[in-house]
N, C-alpha and C. Protein backbone atom coordinates (compact mmCIF):
# COMPACT_ATOMS: atom_id res chain seq x y z
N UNK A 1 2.56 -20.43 76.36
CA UNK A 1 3.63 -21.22 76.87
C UNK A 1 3.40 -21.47 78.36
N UNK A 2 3.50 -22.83 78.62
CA UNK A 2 3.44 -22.77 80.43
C UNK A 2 4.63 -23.44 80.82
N UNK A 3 4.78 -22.63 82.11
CA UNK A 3 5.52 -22.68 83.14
C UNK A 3 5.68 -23.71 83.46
N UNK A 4 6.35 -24.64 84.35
CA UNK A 4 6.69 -26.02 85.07
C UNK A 4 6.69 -25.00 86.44
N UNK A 5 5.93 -25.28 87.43
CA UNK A 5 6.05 -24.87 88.94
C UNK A 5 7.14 -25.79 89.60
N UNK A 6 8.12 -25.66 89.64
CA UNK A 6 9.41 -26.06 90.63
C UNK A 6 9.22 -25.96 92.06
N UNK A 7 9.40 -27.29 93.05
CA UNK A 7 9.34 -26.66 94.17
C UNK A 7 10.74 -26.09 94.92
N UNK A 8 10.33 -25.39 95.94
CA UNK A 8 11.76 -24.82 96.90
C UNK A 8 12.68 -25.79 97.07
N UNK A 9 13.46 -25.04 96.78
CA UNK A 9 14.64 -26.14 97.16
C UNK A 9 15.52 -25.57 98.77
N UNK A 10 15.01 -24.03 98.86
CA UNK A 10 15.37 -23.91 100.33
C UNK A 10 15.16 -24.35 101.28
N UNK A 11 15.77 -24.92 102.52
CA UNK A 11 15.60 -25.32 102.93
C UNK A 11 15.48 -24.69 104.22
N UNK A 12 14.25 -25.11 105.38
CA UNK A 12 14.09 -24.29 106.25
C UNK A 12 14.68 -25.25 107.80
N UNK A 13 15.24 -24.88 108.33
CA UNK A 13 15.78 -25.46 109.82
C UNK A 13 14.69 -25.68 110.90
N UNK A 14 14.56 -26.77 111.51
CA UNK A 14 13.54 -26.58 112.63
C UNK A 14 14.35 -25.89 114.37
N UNK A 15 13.57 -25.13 114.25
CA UNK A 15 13.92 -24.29 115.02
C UNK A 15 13.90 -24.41 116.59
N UNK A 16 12.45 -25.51 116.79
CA UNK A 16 12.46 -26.07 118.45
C UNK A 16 13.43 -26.77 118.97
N UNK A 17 14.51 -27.16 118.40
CA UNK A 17 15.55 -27.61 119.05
C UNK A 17 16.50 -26.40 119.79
N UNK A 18 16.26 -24.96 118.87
CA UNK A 18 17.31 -23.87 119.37
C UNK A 18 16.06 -23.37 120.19
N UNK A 19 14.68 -23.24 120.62
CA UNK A 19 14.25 -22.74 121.50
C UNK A 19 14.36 -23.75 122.53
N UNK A 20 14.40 -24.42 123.05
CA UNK A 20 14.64 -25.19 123.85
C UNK A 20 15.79 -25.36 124.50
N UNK A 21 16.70 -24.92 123.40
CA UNK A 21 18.56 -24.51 124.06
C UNK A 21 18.34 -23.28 124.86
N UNK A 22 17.97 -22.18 124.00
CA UNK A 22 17.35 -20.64 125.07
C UNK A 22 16.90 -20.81 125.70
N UNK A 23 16.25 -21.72 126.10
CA UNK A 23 15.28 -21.61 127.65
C UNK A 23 16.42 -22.22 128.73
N UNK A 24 16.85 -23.29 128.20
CA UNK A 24 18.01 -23.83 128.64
C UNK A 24 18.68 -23.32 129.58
N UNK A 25 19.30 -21.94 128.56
CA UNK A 25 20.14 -21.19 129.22
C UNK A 25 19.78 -20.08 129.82
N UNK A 26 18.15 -19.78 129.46
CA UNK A 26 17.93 -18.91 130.75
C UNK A 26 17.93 -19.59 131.99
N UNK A 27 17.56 -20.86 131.87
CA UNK A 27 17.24 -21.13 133.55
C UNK A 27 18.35 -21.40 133.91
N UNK A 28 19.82 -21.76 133.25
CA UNK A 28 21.06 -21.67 134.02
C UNK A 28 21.23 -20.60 134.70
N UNK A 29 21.36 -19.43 133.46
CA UNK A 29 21.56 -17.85 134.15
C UNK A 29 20.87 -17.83 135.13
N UNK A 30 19.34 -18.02 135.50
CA UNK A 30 18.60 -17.90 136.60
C UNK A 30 19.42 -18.56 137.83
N UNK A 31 19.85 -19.59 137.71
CA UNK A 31 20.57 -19.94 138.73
C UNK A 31 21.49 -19.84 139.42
N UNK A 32 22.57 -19.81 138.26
CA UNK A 32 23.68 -19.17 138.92
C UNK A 32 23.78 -17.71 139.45
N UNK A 33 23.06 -16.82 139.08
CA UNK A 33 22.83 -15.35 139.07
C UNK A 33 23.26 -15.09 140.59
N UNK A 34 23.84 -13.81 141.09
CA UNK A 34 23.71 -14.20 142.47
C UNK A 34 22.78 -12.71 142.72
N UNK A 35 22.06 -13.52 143.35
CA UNK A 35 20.54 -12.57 144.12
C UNK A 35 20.77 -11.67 145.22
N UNK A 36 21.83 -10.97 145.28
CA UNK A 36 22.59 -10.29 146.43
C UNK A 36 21.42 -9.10 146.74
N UNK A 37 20.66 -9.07 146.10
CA UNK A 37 19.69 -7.91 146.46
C UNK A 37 18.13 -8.45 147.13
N UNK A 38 18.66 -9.83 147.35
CA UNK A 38 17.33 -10.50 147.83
C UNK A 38 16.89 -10.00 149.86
N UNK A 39 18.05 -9.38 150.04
CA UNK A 39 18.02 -9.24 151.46
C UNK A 39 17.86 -7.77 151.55
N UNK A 40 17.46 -6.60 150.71
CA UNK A 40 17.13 -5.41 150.34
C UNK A 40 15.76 -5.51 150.70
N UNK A 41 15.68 -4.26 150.95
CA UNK A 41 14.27 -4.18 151.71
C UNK A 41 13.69 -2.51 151.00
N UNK A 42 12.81 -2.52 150.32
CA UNK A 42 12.19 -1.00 149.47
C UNK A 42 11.88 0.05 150.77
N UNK A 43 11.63 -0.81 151.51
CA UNK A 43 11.43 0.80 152.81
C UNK A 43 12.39 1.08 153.68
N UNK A 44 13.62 0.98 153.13
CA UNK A 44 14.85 1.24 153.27
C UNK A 44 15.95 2.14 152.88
N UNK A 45 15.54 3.00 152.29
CA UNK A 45 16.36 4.08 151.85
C UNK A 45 17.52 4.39 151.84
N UNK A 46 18.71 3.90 151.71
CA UNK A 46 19.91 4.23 151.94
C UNK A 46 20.40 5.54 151.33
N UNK A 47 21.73 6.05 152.26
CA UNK A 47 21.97 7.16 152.15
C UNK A 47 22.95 6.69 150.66
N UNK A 48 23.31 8.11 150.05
CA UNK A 48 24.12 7.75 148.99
C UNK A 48 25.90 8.77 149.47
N UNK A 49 26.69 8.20 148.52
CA UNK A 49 27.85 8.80 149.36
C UNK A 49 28.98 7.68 148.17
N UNK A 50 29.77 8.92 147.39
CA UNK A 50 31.04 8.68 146.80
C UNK A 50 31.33 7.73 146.91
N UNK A 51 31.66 7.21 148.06
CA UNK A 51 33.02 6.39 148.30
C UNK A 51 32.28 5.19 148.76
N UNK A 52 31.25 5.04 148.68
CA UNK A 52 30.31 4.00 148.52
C UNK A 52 30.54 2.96 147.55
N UNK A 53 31.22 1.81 147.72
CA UNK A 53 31.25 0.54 146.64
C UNK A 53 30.80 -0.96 147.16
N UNK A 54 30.54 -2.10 145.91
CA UNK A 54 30.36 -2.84 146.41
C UNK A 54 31.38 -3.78 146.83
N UNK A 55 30.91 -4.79 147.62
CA UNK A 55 32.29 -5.64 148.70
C UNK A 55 32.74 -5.96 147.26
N UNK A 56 34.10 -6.57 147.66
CA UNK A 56 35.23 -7.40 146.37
C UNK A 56 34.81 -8.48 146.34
N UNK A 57 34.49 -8.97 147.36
CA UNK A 57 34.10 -10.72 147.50
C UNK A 57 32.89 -10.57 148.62
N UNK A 58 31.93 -11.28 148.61
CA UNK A 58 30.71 -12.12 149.10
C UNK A 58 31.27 -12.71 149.93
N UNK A 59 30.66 -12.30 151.25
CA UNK A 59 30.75 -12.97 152.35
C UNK A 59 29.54 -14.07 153.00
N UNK A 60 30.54 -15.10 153.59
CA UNK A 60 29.15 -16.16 153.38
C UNK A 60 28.02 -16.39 155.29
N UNK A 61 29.15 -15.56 156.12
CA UNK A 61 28.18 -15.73 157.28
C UNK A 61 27.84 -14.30 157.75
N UNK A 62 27.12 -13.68 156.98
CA UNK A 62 26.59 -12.07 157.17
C UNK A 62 24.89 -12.36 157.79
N UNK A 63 24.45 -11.66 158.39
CA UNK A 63 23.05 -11.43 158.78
C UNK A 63 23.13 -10.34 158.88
N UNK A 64 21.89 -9.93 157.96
CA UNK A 64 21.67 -8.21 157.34
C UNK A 64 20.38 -7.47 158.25
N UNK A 65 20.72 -6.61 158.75
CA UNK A 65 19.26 -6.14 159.38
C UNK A 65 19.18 -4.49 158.28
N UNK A 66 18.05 -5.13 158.38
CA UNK A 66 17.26 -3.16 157.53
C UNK A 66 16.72 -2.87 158.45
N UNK A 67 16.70 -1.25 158.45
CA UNK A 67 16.43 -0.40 159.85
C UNK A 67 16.02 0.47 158.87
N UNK A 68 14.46 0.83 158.99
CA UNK A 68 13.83 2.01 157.92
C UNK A 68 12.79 2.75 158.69
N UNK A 69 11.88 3.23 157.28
CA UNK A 69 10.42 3.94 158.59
C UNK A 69 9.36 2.92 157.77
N UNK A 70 8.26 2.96 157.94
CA UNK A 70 7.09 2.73 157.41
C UNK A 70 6.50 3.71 156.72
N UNK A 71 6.54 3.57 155.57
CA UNK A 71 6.09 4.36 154.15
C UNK A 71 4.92 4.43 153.27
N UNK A 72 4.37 4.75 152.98
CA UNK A 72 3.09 4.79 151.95
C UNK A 72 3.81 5.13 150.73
N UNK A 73 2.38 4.47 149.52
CA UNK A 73 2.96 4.47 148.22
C UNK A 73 3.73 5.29 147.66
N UNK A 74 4.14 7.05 148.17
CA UNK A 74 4.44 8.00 147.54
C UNK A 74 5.80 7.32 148.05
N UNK A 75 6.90 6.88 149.52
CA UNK A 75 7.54 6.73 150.29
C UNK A 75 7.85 7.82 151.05
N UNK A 76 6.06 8.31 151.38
CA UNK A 76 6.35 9.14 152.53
C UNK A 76 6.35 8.52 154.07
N UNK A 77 6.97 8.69 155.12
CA UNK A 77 7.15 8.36 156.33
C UNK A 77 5.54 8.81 156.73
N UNK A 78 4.94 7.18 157.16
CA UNK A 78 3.80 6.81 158.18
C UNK A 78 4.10 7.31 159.16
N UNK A 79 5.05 6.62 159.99
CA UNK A 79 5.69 6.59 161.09
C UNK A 79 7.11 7.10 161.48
N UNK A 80 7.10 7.90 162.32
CA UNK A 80 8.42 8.31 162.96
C UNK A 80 9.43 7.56 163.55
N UNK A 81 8.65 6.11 163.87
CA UNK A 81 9.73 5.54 164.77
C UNK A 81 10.60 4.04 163.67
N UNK A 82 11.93 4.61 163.97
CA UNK A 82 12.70 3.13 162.91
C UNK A 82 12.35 2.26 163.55
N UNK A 83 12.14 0.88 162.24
CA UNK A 83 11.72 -0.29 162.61
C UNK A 83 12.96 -0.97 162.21
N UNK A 84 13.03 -2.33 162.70
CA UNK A 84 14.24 -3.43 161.87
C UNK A 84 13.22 -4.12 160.84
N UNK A 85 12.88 -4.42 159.85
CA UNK A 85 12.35 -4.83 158.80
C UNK A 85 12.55 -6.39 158.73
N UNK A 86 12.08 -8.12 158.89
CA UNK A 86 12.70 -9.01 158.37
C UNK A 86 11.34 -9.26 158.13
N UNK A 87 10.86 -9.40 156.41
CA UNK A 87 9.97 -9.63 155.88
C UNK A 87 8.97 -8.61 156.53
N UNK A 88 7.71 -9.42 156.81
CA UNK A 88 6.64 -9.17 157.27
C UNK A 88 6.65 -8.34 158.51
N UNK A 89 7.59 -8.88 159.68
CA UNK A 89 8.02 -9.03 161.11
C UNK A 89 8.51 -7.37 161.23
N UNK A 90 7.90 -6.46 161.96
CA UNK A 90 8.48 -4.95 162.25
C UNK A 90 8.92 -5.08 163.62
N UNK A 91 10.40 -4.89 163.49
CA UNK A 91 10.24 -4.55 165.25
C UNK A 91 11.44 -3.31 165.68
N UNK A 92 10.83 -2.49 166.54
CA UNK A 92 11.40 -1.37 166.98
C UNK A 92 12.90 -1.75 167.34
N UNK A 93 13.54 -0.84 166.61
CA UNK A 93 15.11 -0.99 166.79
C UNK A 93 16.09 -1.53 168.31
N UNK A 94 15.05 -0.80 169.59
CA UNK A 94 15.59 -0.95 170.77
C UNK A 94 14.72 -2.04 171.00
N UNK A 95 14.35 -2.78 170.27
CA UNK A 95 13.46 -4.03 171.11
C UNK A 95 14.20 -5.27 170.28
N UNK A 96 15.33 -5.08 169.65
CA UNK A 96 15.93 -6.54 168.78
C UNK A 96 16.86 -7.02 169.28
N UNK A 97 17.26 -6.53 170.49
CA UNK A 97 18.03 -7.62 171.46
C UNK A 97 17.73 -9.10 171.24
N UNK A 98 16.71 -9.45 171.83
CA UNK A 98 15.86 -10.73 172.20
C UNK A 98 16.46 -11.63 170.35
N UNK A 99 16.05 -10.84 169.26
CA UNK A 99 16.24 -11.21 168.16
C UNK A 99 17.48 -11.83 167.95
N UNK A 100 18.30 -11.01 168.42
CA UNK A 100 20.11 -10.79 168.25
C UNK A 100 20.68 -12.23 168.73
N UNK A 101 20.10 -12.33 170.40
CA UNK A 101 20.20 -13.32 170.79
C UNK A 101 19.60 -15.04 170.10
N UNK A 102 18.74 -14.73 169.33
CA UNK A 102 18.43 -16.19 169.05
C UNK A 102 19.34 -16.47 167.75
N UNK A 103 19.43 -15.24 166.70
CA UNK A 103 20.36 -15.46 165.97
C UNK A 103 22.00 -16.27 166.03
N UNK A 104 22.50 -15.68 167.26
CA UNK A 104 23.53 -15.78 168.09
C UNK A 104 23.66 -17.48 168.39
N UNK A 105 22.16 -17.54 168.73
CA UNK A 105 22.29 -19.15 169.14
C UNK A 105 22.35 -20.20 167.85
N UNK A 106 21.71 -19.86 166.70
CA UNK A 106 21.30 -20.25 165.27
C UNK A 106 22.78 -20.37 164.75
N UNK A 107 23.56 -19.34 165.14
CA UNK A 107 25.01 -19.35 164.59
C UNK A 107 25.71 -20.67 164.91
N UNK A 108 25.68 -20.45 166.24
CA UNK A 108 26.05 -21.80 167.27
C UNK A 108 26.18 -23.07 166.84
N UNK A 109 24.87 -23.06 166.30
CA UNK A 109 24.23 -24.43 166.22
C UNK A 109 24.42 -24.92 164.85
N UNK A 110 25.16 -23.89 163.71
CA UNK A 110 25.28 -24.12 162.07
C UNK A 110 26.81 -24.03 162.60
N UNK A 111 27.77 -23.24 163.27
CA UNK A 111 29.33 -23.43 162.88
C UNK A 111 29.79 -23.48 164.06
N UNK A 112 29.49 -23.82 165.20
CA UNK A 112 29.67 -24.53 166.30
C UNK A 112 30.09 -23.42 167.43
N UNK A 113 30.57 -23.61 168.86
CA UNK A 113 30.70 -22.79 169.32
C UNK A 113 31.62 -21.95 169.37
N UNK A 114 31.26 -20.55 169.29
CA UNK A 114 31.88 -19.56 169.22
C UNK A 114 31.76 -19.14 167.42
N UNK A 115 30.95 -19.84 166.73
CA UNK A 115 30.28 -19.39 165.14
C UNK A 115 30.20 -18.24 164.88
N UNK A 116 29.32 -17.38 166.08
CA UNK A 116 28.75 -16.46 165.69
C UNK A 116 30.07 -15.06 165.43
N UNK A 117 30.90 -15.41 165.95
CA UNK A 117 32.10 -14.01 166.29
C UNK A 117 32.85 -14.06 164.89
N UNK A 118 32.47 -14.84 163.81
CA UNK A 118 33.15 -14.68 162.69
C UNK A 118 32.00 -14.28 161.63
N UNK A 119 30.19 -13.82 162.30
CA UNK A 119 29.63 -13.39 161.52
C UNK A 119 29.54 -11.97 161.50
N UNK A 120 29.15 -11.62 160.45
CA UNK A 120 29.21 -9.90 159.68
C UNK A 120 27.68 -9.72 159.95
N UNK A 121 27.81 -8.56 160.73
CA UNK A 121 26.18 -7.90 161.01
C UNK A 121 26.19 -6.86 159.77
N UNK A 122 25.50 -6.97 158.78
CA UNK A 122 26.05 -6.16 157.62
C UNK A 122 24.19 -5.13 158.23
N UNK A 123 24.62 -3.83 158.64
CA UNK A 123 23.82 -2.85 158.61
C UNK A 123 23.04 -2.06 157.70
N UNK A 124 21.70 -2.08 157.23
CA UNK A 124 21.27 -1.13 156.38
C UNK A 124 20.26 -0.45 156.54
N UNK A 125 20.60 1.00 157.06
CA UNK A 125 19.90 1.83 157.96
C UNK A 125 19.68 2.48 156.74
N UNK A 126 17.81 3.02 156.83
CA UNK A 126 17.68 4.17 155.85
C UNK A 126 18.72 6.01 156.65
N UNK A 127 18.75 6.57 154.93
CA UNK A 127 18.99 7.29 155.16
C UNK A 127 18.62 8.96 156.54
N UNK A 128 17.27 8.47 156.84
CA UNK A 128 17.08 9.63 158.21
C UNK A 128 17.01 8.68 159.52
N UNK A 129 17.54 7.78 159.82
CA UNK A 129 17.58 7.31 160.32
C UNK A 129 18.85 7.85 161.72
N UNK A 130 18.09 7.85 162.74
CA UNK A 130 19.21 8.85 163.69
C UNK A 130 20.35 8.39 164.16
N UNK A 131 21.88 8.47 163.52
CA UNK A 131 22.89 8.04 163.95
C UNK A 131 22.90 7.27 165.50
N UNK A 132 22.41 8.15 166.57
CA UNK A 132 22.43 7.50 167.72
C UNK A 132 21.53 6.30 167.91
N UNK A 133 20.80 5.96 166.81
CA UNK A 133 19.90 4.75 167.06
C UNK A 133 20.36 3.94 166.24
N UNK A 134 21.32 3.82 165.51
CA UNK A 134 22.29 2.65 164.58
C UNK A 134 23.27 2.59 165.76
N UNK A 135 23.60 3.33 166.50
CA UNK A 135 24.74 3.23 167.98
C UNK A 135 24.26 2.28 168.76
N UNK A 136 23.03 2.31 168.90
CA UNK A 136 22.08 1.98 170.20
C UNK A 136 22.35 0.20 169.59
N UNK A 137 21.48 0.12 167.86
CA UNK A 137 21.67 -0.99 167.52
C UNK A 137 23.21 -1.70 167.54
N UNK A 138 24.20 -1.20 167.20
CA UNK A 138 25.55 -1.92 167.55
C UNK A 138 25.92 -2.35 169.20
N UNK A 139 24.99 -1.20 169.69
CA UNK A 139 25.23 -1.76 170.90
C UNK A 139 24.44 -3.25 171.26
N UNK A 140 23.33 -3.31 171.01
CA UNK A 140 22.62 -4.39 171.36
C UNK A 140 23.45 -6.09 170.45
N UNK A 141 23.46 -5.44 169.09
CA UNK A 141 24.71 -6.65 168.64
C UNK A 141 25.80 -6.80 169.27
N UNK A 142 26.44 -6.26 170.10
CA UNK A 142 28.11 -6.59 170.77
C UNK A 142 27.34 -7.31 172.01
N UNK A 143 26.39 -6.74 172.84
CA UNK A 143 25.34 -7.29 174.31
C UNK A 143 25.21 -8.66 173.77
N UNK A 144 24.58 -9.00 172.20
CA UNK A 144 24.30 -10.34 172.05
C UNK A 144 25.58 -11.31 171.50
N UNK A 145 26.99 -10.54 171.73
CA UNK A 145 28.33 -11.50 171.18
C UNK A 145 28.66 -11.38 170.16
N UNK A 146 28.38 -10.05 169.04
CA UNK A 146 28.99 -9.84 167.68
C UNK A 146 29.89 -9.26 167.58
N UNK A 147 30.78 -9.19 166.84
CA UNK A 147 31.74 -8.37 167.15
C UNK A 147 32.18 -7.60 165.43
N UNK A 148 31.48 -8.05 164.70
CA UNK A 148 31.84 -7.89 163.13
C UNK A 148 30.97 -6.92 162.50
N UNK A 149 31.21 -5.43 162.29
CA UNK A 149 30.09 -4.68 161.68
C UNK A 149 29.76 -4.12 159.79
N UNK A 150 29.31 -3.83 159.49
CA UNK A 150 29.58 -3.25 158.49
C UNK A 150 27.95 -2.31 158.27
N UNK A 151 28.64 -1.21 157.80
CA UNK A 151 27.13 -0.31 157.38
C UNK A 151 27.02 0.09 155.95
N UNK A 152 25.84 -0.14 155.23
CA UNK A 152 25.75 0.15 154.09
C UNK A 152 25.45 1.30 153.61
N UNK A 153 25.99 1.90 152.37
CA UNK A 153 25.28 2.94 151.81
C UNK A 153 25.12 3.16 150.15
N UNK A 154 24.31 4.02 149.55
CA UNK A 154 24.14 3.40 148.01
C UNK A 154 25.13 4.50 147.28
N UNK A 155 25.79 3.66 146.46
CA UNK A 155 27.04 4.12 145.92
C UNK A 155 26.43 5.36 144.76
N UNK A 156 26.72 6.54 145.12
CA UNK A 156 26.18 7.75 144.35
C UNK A 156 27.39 7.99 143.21
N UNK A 157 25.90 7.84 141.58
CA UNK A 157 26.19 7.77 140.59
C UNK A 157 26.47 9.20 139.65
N UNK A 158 27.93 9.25 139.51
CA UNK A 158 27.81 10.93 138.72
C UNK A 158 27.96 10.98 137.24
């Protein structure tokens, strides 16, 4: 006796229309995402501490300085002396006056005069970093016209 071979009658969906929606929507997510950790710096160590949280709301005229050491792969301290970190650019904590000041003027020149006194110097000093040399640095930000501080620390997880 033979069989009659029937074909499928299931039917299969083409599917490159829904990969093409997923990519879609990754690159939305990519965009909208907010990259708040883009101004984090790895040779930066922050101290950790309870009462440590993040802001409620995003502030939009902050300039962040990282104040760390110079580290090798293990993140042992090269160097003894804190640097301010922006990218590539190292410069010794008591030498960012000059910096402070051009910032100051950059403010100026984006929200007009007197801009800069409504920006947030948002601080992120590694953890051994010597209290009196985050002093020294606030001092040199008020010398260059800031008046807005904030210091960071990493919110310790129990």
């Amino acid at each position: 006796m033979r069989y009659k071979q029937h074909e499928s009658t299931v039917i299969e969906p083409d599917m490159t229309p829904m990969i093409d929606i997923v990519f879609q929507l990754i690159a939305f997510f990519m965009m909208v995402t907010n990259f708040e950790q883009t101004q984090a710096d790895e040779r930066v160590k922050l101290p950790s501490d309870q009462l440590a949280r993040p802001p409620i709301t995003s502030r939009e005229k902050v300039l962040v300085v990282n104040v760390g050491f110079k580290r090798d792969n293990q993140g042992e301290k090269i160097d003894s002396t804190p640097y301010v970190f922006e990218g590539d650019v190292e410069t010794a904590v008591l030498q960012y006056g000059p910096r402070l000041k051009e910032e100051k003027r950059v403010a100026e020149a984006l929200y007009g005069p007197g801009g800069h006194k409504d920006m947030v110097i948002e601080i992120r000093a590694d953890s051994e970093t010597p209290t009196g040399l985050v002093q020294e640095l606030i001092k040199l930000c008020q010398e260059a016209g800031f008046e807005k501080f904030s210091l960071r620390a990493k919110q310790l997880i129990r």
